[in-house]
N, C-alpha and C. Protein backbone atom coordinates (compact mmCIF):
# COMPACT_ATOMS: atom_id res chain seq x y z
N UNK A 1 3.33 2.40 10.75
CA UNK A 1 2.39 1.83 9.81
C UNK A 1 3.11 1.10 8.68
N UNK A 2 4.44 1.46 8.34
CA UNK A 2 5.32 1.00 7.34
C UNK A 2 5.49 -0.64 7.34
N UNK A 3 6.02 -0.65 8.53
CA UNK A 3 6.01 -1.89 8.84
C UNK A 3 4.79 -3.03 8.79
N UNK A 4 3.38 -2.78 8.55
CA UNK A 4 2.40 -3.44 8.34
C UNK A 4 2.71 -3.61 6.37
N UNK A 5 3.35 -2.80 5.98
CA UNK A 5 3.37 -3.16 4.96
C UNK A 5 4.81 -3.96 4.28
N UNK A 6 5.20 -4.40 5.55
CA UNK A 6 6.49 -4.89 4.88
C UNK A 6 7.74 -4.46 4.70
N UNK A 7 7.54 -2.77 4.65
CA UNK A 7 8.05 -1.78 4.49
C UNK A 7 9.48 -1.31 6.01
N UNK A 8 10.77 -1.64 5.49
CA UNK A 8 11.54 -0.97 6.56
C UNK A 8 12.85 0.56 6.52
N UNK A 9 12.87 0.92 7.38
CA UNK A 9 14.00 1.84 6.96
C UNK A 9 13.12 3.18 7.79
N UNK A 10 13.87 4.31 7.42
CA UNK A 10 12.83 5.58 8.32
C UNK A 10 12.05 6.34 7.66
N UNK A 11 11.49 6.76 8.18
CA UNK A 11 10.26 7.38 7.24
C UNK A 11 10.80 8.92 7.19
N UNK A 12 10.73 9.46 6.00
CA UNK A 12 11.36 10.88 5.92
C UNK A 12 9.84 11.88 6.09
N UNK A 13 9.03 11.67 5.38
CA UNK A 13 7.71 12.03 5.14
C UNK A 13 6.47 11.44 4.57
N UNK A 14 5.35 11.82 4.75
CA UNK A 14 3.95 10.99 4.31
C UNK A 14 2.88 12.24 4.34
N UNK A 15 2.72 12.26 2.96
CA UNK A 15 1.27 12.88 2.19
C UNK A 15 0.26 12.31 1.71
N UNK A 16 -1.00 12.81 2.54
CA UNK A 16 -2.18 12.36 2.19
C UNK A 16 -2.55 12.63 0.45
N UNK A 17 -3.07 11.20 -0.46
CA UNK A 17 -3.12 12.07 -1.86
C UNK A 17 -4.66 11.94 -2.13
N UNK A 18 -5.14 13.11 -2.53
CA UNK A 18 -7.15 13.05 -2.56
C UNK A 18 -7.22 12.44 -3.73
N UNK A 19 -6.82 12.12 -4.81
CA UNK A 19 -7.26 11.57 -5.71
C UNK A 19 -8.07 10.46 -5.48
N UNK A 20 -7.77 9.54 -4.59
CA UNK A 20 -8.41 7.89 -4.16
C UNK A 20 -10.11 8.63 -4.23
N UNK A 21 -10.85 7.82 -4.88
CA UNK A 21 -12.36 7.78 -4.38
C UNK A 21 -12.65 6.57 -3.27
N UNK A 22 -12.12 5.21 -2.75
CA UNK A 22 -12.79 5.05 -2.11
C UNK A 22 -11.88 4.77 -0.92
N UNK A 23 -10.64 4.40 -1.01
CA UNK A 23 -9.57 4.04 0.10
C UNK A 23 -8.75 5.01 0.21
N UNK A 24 -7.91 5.18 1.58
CA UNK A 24 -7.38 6.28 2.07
C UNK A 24 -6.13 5.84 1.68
N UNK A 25 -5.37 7.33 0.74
CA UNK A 25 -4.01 6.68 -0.40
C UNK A 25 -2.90 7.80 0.18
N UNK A 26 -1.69 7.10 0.66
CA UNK A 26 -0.74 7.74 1.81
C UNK A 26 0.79 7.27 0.23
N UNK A 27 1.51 8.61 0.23
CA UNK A 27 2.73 8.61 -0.87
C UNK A 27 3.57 8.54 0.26
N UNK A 28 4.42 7.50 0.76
CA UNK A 28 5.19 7.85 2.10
C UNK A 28 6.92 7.73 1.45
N UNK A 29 7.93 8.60 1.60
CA UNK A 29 9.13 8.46 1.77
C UNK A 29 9.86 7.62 2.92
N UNK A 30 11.06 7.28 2.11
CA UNK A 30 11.62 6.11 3.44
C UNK A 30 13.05 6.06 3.10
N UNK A 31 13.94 6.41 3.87
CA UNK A 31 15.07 6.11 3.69
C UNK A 31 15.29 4.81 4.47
N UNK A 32 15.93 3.78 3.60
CA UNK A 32 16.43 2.97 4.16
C UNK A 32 18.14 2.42 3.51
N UNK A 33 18.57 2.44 4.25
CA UNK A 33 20.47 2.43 3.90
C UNK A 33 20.74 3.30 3.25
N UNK A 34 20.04 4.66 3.24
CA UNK A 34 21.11 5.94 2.73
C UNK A 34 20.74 5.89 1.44
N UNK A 35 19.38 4.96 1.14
CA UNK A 35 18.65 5.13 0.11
C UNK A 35 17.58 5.22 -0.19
N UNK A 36 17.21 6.22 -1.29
CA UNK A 36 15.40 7.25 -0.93
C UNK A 36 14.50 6.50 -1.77
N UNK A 37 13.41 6.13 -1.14
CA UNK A 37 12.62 5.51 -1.79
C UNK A 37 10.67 5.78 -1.75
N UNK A 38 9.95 5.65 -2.87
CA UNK A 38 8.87 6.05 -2.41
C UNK A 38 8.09 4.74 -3.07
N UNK A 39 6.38 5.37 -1.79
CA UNK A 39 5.77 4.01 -1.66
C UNK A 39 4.52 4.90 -1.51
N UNK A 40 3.25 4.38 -2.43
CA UNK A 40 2.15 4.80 -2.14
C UNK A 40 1.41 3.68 -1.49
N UNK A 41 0.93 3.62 -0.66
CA UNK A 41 0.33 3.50 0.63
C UNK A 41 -1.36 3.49 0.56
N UNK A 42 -2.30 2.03 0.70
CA UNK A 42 -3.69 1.98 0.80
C UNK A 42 -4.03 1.44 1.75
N UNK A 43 -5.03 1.70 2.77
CA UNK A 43 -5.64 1.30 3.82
C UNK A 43 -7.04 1.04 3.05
N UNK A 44 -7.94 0.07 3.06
CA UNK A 44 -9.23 -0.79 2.41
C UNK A 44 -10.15 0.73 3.22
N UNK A 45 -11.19 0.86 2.92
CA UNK A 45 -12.58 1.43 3.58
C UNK A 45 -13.40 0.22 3.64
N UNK A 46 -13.37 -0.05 4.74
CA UNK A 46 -14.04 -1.43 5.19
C UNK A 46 -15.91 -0.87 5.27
N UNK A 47 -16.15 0.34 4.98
CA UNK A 47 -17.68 0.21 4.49
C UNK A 47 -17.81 -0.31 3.09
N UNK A 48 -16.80 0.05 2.42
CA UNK A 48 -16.95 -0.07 1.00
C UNK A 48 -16.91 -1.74 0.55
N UNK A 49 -15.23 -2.36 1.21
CA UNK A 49 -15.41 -3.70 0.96
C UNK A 49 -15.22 -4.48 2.56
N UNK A 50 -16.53 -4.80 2.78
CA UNK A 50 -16.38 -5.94 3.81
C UNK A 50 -15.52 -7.12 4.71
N UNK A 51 -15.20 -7.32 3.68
CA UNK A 51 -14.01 -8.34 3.25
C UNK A 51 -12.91 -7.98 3.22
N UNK A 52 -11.71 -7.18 3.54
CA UNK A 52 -11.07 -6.73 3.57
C UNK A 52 -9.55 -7.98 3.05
N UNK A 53 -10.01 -8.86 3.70
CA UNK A 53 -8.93 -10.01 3.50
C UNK A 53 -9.30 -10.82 1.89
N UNK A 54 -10.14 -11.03 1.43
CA UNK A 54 -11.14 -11.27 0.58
C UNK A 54 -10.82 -10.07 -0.76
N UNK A 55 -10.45 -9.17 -0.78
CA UNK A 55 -9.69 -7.64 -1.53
C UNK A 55 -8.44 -8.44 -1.71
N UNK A 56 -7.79 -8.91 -1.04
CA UNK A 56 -6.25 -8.53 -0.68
C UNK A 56 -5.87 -9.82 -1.57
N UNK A 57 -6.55 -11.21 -0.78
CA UNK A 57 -6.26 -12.46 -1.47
C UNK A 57 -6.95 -12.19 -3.71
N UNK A 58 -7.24 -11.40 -3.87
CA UNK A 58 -8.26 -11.30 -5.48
C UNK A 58 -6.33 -10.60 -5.91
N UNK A 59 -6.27 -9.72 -5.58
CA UNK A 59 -5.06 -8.77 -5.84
C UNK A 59 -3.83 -10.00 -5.69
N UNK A 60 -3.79 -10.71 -4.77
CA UNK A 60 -2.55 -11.79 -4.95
C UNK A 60 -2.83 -12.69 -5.90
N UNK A 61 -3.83 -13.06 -6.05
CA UNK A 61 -4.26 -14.29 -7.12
C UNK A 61 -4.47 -13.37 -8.74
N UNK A 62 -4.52 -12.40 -9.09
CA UNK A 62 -4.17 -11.52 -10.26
C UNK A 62 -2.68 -11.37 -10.34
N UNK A 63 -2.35 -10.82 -9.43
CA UNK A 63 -0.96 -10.75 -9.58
C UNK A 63 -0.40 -12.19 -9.96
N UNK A 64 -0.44 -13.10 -9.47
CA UNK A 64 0.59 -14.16 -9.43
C UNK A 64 -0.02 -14.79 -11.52
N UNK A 65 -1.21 -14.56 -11.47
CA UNK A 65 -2.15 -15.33 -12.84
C UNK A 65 -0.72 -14.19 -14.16
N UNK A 66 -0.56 -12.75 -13.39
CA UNK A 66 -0.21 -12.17 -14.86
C UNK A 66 1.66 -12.38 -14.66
N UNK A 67 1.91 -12.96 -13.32
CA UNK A 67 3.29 -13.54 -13.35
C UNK A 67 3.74 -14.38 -14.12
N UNK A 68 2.42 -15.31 -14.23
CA UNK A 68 3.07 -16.45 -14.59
C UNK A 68 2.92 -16.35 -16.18
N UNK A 69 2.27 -15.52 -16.73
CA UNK A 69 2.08 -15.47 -18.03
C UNK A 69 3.30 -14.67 -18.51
């Protein structure tokens, strides 16, 4: 699944965290080159937002608006 996120190297472990109310939120460990790293992890609830691609592009276009500022 790492790899959908871009994400390479091995996975040491992955905990489910309940806090999320509406998307399913994964804290995954990863060693990659003998170095430990952590990554929390969201999969969309596609009842919640439809649009799933439509989520993703709002989050790149925020991000890049508070880059450039």
């Amino acid at each position: 699944m790492c790899n959908k996120f871009g994400i390479s190297g091995d996975v040491e472990g992955a905990k489910y965290l309940s806090d999320g109310h509406i998307n399913t939120t994964i804290l995954v460990g990863i060693n990659e080159n003998n170095i430990s790293k952590k990554y929390v992890l969201q999969k969309i609830n596609k009842t919640v937002f439809e649009n799933p691609s439509d989520v993703m592009d709002n989050i790149s276009n925020v991000t890049n608006y508070i880059k450039s500022k």
